[in-house]
C-alpha atoms as a PDB file:
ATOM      1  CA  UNK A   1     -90.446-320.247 -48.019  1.00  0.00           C
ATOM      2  CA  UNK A   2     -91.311-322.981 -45.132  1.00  0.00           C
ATOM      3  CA  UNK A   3     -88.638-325.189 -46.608  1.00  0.00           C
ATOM      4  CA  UNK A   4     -86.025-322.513 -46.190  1.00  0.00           C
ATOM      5  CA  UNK A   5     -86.993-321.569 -42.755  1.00  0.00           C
ATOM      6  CA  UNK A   6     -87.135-325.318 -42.018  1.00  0.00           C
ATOM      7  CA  UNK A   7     -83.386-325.879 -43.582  1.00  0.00           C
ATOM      8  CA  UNK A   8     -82.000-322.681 -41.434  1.00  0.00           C
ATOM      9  CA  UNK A   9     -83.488-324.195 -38.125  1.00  0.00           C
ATOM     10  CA  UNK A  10     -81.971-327.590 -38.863  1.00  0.00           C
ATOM     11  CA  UNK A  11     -78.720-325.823 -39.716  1.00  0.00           C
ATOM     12  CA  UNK A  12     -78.758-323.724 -36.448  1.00  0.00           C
ATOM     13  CA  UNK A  13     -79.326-326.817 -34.519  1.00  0.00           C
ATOM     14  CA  UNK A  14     -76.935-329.053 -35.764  1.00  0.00           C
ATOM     15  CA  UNK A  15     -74.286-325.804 -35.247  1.00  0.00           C
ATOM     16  CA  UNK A  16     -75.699-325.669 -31.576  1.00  0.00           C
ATOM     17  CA  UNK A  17     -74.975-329.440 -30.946  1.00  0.00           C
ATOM     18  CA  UNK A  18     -71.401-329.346 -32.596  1.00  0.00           C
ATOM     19  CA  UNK A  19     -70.475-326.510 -30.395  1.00  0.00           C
ATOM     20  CA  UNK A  20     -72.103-328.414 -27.398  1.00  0.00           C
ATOM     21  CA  UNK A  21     -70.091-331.192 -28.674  1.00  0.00           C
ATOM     22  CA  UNK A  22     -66.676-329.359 -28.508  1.00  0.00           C
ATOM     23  CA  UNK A  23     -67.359-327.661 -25.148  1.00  0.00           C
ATOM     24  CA  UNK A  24     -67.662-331.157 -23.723  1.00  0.00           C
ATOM     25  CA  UNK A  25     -64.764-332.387 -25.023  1.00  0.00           C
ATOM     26  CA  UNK A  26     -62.638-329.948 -23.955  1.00  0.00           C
ATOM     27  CA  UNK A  27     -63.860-329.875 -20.519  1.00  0.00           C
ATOM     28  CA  UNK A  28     -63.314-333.771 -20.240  1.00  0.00           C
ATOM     29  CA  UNK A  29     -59.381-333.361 -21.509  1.00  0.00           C
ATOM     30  CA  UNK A  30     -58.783-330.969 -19.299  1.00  0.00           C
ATOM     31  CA  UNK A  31     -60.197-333.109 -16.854  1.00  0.00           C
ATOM     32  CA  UNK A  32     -58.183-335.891 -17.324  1.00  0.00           C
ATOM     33  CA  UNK A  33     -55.112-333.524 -17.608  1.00  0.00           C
ATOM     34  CA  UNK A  34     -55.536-331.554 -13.897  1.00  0.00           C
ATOM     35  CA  UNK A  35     -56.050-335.087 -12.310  1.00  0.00           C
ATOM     36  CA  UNK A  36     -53.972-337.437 -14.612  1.00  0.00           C
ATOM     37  CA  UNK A  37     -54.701-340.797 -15.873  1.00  0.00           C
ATOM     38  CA  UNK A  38     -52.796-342.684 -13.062  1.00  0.00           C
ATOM     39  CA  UNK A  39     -54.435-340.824 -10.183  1.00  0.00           C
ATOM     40  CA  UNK A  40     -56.346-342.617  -7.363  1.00  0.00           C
ATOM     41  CA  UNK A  41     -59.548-340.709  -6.214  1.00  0.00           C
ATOM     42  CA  UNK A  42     -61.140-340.971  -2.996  1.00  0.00           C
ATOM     43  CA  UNK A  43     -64.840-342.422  -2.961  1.00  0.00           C
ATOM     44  CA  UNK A  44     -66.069-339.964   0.364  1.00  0.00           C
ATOM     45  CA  UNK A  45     -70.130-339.760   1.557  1.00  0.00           C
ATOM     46  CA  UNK A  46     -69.627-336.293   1.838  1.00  0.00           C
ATOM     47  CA  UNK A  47     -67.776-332.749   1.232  1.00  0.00           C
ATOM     48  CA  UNK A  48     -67.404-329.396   1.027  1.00  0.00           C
ATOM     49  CA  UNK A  49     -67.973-327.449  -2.539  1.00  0.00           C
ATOM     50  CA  UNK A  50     -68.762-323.865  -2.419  1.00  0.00           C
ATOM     51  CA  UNK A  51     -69.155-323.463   1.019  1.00  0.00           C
ATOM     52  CA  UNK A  52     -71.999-325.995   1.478  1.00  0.00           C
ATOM     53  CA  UNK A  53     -71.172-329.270   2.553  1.00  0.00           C
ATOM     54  CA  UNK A  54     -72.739-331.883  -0.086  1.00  0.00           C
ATOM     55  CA  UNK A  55     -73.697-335.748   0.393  1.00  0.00           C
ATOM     56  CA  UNK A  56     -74.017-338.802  -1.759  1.00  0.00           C
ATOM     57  CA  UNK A  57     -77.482-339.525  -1.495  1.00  0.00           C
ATOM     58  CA  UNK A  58     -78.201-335.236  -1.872  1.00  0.00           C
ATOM     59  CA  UNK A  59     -80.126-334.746   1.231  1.00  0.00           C
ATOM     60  CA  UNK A  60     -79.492-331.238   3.395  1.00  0.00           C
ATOM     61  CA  UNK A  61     -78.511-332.899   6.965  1.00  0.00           C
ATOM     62  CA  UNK A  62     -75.087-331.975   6.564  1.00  0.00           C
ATOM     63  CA  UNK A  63     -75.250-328.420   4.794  1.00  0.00           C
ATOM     64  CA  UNK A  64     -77.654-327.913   8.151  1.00  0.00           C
ATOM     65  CA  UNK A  65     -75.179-329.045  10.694  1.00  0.00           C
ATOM     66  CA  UNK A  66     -72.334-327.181   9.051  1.00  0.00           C
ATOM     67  CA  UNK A  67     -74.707-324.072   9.210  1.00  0.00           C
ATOM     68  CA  UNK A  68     -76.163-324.265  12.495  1.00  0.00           C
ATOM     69  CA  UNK A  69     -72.480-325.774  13.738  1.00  0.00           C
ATOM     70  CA  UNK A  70     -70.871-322.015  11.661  1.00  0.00           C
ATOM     71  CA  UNK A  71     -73.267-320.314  13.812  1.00  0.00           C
ATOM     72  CA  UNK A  72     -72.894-321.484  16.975  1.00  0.00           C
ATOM     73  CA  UNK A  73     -69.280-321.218  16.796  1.00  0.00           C
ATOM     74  CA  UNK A  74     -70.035-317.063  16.046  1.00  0.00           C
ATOM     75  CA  UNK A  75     -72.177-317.183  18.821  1.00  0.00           C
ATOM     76  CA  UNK A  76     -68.997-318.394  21.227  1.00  0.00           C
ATOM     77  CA  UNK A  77     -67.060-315.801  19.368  1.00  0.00           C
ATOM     78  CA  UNK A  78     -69.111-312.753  20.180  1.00  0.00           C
ATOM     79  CA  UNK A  79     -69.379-314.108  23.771  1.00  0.00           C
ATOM     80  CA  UNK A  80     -66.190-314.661  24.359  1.00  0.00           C
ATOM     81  CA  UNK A  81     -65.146-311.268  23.373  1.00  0.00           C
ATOM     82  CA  UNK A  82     -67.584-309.063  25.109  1.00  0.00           C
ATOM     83  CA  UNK A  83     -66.400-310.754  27.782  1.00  0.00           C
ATOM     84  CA  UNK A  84     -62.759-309.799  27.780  1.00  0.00           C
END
């Protein structure tokens, strides 16, 4: 009975990696297919994904200035119009 239980685990596994497997591959093609194999990517420090602004070495300095720069610029906004 262990030796069946053993063989189904293994089984589901090696199912679980092939699917893995195939859901990788497919991402990478269609990868390489939005982009294109010629196409000439820009190496940047930082940029903007989601809203938050991300950097190379992962640190928060610029997500923070983005927020606190969002902010203040509200700030101005609301100012400026209760004063019109």
């Amino acid at each position: 009975m262990v030796e069946v239980a053993a063989v189904v685990v293994v089984v589901v596994v090696v199912v679980v990696v092939v699917v893995v497997v195939v859901v990788v591959v497919v991402v990478v093609v269609v990868v390489v297919v939005d982009i294109g194999v010629n196409a000439n990517l820009e190496l940047v420090d930082k940029f903007c994904y989601l809203g938050d602004m991300l950097s190379v070495n992962g640190d928060a300095d610029a997500v923070v200035e983005t927020r606190i720069r969002m902010g203040w610029n509200k700030f101005r906004q609301l100012v400026f119009t209760a004063y019109q």
